[in-house]
N, C-alpha and C. Protein backbone atom coordinates (compact mmCIF):
# COMPACT_ATOMS: atom_id res chain seq x y z
N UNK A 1 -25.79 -55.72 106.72
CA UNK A 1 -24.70 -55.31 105.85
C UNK A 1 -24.97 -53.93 105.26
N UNK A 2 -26.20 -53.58 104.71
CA UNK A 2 -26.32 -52.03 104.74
C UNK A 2 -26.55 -51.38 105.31
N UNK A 3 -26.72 -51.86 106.57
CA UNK A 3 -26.72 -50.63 107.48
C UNK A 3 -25.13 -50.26 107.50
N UNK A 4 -24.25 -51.37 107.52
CA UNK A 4 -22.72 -51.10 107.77
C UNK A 4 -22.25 -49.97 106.18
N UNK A 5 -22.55 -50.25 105.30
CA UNK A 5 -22.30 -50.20 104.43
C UNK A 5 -23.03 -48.40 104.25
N UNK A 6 -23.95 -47.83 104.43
CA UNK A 6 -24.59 -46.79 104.73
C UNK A 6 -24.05 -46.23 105.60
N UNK A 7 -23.58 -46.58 107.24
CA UNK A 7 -22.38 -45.93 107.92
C UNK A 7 -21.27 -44.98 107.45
N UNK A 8 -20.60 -46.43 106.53
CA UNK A 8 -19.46 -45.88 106.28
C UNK A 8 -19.25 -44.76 105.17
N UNK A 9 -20.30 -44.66 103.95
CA UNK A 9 -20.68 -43.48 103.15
C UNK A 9 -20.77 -42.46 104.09
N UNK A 10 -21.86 -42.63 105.00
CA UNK A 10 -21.97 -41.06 105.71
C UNK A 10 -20.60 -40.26 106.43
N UNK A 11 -19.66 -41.31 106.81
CA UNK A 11 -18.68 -40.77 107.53
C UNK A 11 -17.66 -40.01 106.02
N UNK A 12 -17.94 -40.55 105.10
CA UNK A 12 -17.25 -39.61 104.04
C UNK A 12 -17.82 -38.01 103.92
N UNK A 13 -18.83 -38.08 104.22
CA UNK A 13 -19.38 -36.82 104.33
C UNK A 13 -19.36 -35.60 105.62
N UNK A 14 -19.53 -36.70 106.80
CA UNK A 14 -19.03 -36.36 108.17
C UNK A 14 -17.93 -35.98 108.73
N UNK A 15 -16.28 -37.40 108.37
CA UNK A 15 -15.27 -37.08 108.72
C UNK A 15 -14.80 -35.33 108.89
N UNK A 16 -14.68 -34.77 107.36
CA UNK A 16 -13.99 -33.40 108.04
C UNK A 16 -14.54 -32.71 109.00
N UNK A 17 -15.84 -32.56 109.26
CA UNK A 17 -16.43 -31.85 110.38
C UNK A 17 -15.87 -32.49 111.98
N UNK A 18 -15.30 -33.99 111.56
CA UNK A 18 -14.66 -34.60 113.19
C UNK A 18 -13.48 -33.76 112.88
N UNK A 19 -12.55 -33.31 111.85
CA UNK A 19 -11.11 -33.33 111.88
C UNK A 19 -11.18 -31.67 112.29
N UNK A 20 -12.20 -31.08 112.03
CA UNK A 20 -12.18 -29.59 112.19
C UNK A 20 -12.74 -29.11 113.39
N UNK A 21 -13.49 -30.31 114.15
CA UNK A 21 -13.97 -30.22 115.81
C UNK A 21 -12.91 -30.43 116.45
N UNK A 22 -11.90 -31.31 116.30
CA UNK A 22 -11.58 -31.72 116.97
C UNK A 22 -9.73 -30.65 116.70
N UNK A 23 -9.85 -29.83 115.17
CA UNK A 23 -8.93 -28.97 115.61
C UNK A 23 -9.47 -27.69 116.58
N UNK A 24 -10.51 -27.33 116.46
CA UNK A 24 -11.16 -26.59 117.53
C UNK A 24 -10.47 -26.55 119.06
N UNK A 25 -11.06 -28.38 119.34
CA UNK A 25 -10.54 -28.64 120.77
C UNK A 25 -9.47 -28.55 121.30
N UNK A 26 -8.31 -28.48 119.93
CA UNK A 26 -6.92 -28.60 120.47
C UNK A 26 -6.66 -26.99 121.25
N UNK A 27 -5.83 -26.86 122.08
CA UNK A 27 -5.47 -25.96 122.34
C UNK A 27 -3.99 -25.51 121.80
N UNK A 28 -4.01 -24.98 120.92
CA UNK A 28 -2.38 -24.62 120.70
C UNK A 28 -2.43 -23.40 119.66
N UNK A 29 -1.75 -22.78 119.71
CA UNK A 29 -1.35 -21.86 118.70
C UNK A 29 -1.22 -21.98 117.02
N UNK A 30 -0.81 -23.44 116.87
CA UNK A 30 -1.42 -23.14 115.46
C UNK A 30 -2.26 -23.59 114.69
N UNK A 31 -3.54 -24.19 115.57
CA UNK A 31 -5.25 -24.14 115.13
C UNK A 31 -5.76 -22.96 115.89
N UNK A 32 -5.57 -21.78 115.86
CA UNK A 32 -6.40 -20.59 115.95
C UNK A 32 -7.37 -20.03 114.92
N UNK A 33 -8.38 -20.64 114.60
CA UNK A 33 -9.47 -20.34 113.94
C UNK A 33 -10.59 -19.68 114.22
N UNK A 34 -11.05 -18.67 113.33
CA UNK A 34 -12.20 -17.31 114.16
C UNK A 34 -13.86 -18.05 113.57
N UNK A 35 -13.90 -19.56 113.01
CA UNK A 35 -14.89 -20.01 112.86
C UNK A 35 -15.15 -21.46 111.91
N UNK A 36 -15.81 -21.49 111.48
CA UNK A 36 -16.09 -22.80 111.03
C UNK A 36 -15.39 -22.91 109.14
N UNK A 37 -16.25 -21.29 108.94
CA UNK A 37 -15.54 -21.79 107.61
C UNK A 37 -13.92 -21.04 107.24
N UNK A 38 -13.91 -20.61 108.19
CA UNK A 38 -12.12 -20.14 108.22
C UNK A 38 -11.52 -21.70 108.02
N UNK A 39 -11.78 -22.54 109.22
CA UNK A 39 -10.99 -23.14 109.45
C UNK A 39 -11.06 -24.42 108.47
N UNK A 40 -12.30 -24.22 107.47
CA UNK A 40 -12.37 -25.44 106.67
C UNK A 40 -11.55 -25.05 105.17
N UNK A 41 -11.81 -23.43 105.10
CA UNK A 41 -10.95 -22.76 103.99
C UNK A 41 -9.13 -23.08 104.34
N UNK A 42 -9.06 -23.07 105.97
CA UNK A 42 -7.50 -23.64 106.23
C UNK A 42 -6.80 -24.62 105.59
N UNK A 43 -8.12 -25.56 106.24
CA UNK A 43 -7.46 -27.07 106.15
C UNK A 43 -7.40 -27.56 104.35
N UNK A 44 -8.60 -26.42 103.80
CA UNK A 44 -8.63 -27.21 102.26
C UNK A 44 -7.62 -26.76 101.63
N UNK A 45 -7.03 -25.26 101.71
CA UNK A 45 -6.27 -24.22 100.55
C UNK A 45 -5.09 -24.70 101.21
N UNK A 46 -4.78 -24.39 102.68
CA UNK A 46 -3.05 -24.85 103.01
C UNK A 46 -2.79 -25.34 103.30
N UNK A 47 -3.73 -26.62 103.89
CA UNK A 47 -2.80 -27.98 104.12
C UNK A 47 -3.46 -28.95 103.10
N UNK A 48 -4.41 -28.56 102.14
CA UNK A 48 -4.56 -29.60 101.29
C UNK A 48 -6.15 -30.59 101.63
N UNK A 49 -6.66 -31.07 100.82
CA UNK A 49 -7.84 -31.67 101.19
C UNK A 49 -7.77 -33.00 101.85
N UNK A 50 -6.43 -33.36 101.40
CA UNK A 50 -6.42 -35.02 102.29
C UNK A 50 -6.14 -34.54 103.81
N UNK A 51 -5.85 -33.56 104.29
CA UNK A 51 -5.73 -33.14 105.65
C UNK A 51 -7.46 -33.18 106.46
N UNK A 52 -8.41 -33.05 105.85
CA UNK A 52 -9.61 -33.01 105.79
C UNK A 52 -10.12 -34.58 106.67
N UNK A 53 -9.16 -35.84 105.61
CA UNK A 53 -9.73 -36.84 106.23
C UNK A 53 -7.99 -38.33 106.65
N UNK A 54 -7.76 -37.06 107.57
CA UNK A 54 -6.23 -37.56 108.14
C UNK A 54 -6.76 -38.49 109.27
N UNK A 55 -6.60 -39.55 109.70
CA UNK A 55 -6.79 -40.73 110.61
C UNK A 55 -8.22 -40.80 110.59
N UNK A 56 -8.93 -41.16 109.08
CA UNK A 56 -9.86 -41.43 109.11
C UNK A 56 -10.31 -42.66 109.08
N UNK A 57 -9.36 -43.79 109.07
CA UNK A 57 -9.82 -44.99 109.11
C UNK A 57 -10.15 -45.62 110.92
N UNK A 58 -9.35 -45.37 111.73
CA UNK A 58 -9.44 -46.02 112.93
C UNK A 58 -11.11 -45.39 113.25
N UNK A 59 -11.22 -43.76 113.32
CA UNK A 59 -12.59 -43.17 113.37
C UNK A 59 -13.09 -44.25 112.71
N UNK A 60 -13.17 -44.56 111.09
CA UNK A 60 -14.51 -45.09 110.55
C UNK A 60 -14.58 -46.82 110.96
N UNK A 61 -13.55 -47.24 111.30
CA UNK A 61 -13.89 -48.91 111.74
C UNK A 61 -14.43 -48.71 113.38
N UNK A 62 -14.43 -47.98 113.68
CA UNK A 62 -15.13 -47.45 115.30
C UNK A 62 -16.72 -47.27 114.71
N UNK A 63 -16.63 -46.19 114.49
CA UNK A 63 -18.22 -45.36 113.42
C UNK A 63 -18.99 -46.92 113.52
N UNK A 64 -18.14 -47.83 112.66
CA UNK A 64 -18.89 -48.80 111.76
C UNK A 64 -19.16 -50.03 112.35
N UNK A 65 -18.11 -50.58 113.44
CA UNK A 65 -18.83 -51.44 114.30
C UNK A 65 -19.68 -50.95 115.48
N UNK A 66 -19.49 -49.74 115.75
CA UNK A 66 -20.50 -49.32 116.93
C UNK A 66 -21.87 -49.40 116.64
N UNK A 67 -22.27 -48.55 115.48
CA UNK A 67 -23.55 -49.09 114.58
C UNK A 67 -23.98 -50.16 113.96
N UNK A 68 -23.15 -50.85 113.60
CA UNK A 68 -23.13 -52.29 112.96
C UNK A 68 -24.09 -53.07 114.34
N UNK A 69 -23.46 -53.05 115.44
CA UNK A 69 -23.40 -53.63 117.24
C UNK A 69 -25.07 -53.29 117.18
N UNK A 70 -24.96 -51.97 116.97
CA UNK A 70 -26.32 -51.48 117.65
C UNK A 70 -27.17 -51.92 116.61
N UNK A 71 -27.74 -51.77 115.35
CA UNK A 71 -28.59 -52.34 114.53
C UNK A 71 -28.82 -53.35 114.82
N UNK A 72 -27.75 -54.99 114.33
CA UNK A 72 -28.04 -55.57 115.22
C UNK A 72 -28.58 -56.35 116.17
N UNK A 73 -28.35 -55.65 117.52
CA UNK A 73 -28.81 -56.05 118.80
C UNK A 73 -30.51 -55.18 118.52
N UNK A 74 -30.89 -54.43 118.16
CA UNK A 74 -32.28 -53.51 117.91
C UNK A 74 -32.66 -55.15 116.80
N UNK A 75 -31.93 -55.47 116.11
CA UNK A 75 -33.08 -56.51 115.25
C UNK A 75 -33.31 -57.69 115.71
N UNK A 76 -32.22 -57.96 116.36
CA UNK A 76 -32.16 -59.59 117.55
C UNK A 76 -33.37 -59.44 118.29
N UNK A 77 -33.15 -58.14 118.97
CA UNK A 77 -34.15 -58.02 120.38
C UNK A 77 -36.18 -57.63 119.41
N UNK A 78 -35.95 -56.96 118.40
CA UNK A 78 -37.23 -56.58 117.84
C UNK A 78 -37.90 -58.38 117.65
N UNK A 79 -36.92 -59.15 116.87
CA UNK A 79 -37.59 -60.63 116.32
C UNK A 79 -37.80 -61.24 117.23
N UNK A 80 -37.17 -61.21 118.67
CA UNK A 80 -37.49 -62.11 120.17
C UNK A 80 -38.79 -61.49 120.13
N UNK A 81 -38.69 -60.36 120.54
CA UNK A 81 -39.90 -59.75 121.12
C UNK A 81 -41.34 -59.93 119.85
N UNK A 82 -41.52 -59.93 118.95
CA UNK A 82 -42.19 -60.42 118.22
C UNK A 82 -42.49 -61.49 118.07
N UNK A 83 -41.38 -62.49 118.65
CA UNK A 83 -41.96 -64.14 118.17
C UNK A 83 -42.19 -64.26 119.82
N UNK A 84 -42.14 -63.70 120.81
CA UNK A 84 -42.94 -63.79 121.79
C UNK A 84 -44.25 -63.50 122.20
N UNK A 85 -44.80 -62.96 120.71
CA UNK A 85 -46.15 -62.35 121.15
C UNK A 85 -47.04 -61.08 121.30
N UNK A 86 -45.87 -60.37 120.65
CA UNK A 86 -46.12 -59.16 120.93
C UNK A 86 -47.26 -58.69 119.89
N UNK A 87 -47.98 -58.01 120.99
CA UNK A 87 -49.27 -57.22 119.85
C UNK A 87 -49.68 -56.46 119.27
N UNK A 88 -49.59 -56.33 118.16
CA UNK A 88 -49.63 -54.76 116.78
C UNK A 88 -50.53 -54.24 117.46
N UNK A 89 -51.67 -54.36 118.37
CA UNK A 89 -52.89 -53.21 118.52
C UNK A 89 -52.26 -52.85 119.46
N UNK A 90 -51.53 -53.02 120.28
CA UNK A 90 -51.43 -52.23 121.72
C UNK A 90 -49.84 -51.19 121.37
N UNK A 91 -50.16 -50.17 121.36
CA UNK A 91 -49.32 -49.06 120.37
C UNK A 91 -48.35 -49.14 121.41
N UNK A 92 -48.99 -48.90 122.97
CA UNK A 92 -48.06 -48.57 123.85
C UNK A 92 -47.02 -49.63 124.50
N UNK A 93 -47.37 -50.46 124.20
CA UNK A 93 -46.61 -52.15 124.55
C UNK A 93 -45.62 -51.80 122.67
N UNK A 94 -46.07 -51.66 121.84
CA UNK A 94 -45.20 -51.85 120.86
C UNK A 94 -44.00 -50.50 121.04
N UNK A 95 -44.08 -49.58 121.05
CA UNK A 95 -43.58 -48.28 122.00
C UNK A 95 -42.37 -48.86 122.47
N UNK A 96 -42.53 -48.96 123.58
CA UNK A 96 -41.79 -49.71 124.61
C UNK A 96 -41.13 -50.70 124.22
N UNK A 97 -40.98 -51.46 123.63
CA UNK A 97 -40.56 -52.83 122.70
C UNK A 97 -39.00 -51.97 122.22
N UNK A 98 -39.72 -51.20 121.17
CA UNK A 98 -38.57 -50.60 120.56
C UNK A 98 -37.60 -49.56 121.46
N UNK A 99 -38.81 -48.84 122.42
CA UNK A 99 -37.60 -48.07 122.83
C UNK A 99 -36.21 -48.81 123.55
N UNK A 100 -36.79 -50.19 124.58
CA UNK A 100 -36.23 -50.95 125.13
C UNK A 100 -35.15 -51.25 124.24
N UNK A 101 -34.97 -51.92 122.83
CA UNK A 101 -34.46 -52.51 122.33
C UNK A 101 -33.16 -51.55 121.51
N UNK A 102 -33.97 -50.63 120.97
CA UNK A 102 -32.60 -49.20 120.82
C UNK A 102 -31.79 -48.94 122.09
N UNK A 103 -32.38 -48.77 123.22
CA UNK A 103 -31.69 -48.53 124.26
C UNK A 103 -30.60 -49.35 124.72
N UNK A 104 -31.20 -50.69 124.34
CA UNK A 104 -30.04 -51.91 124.88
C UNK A 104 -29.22 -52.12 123.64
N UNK A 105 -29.67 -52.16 122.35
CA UNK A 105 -28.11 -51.78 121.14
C UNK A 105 -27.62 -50.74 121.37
N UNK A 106 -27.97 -49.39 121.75
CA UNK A 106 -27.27 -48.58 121.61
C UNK A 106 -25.95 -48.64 123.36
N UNK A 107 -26.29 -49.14 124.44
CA UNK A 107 -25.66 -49.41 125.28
C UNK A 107 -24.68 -50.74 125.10
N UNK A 108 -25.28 -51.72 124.19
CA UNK A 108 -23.84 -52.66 124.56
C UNK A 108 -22.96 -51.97 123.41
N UNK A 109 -23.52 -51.64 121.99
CA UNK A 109 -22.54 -51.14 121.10
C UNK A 109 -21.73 -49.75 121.52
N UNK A 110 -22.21 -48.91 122.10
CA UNK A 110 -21.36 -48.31 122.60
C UNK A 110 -20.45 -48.65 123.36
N UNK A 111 -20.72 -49.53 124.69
CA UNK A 111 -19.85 -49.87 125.63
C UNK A 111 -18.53 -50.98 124.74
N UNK A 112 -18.85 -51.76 123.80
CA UNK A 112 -18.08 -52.46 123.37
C UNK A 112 -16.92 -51.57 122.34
N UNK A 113 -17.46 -50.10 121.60
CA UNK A 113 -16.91 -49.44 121.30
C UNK A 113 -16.27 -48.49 121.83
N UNK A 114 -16.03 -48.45 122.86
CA UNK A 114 -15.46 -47.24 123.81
C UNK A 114 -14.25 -47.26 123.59
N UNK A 115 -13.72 -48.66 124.18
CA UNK A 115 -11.74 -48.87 124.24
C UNK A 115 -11.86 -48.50 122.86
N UNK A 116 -11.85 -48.40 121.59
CA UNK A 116 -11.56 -47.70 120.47
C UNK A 116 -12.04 -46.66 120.43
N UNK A 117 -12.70 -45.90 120.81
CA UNK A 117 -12.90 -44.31 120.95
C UNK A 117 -11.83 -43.97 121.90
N UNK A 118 -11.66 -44.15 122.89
CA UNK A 118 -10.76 -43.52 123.91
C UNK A 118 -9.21 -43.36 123.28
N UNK A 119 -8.53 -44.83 122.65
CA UNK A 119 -7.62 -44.57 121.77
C UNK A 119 -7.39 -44.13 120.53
N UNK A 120 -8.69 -43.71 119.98
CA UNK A 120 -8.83 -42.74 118.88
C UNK A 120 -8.66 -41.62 119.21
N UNK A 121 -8.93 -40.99 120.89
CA UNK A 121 -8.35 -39.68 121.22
C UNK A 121 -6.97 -39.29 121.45
């Protein structure tokens, strides 16, 4: 729960930097911006600061179960692998444990989060 809960704070801090990448990416004539803080002086002075964090909820329930998924599956797979035996002296067997186990939260939570990223674009 705090990891979820720690997510979703950071994306308060994060969001405008998605809303100002992603005016970047647009191609059109009227996000022509000559840099980062032009375009954050844009979005704050003329369209206002709630423009900053415009469709920020679908982003943050994405953000928050993708990480939620992955933590997780990293603590499921850490307590198997520990109550199987695993041994604090052997650094490089413990190594491996974790990398394994980030690797496989961070692959199903992503994959389960995708169809909501894709329609967040």
């Amino acid at each position: 729960m705090s990891g979820c809960i720690s997510d979703f704070l950071s994306l308060i801090f994060y969001y405008p930097f998605e809303t100002v990448k992603v005016r970047f990416q647009t191609k059109s004539h009227h996000y022509q911006y000559e840099g980062l803080l032009p375009a954050f002086k844009h979005l704050f002075l003329e369209e206002g600061p709630r423009k900053l964090y415009r469709g920020w909820l679908p982003y943050a329930l994405n953000y928050t179960i993708n990480y939620s998924i992955q933590i997780t599956i990293y603590e499921m797979m850490m307590a198997r692998l520990k109550a199987s035996g695993m041994d604090k002296e052997d650094k490089m067997n413990e190594l491996a444990h974790i990398l394994s186990s980030s690797f496989v939260g961070g692959l199903i939570g992503s994959g389960l989060s995708n169809g909501f990223e894709v329609v967040a674009v």
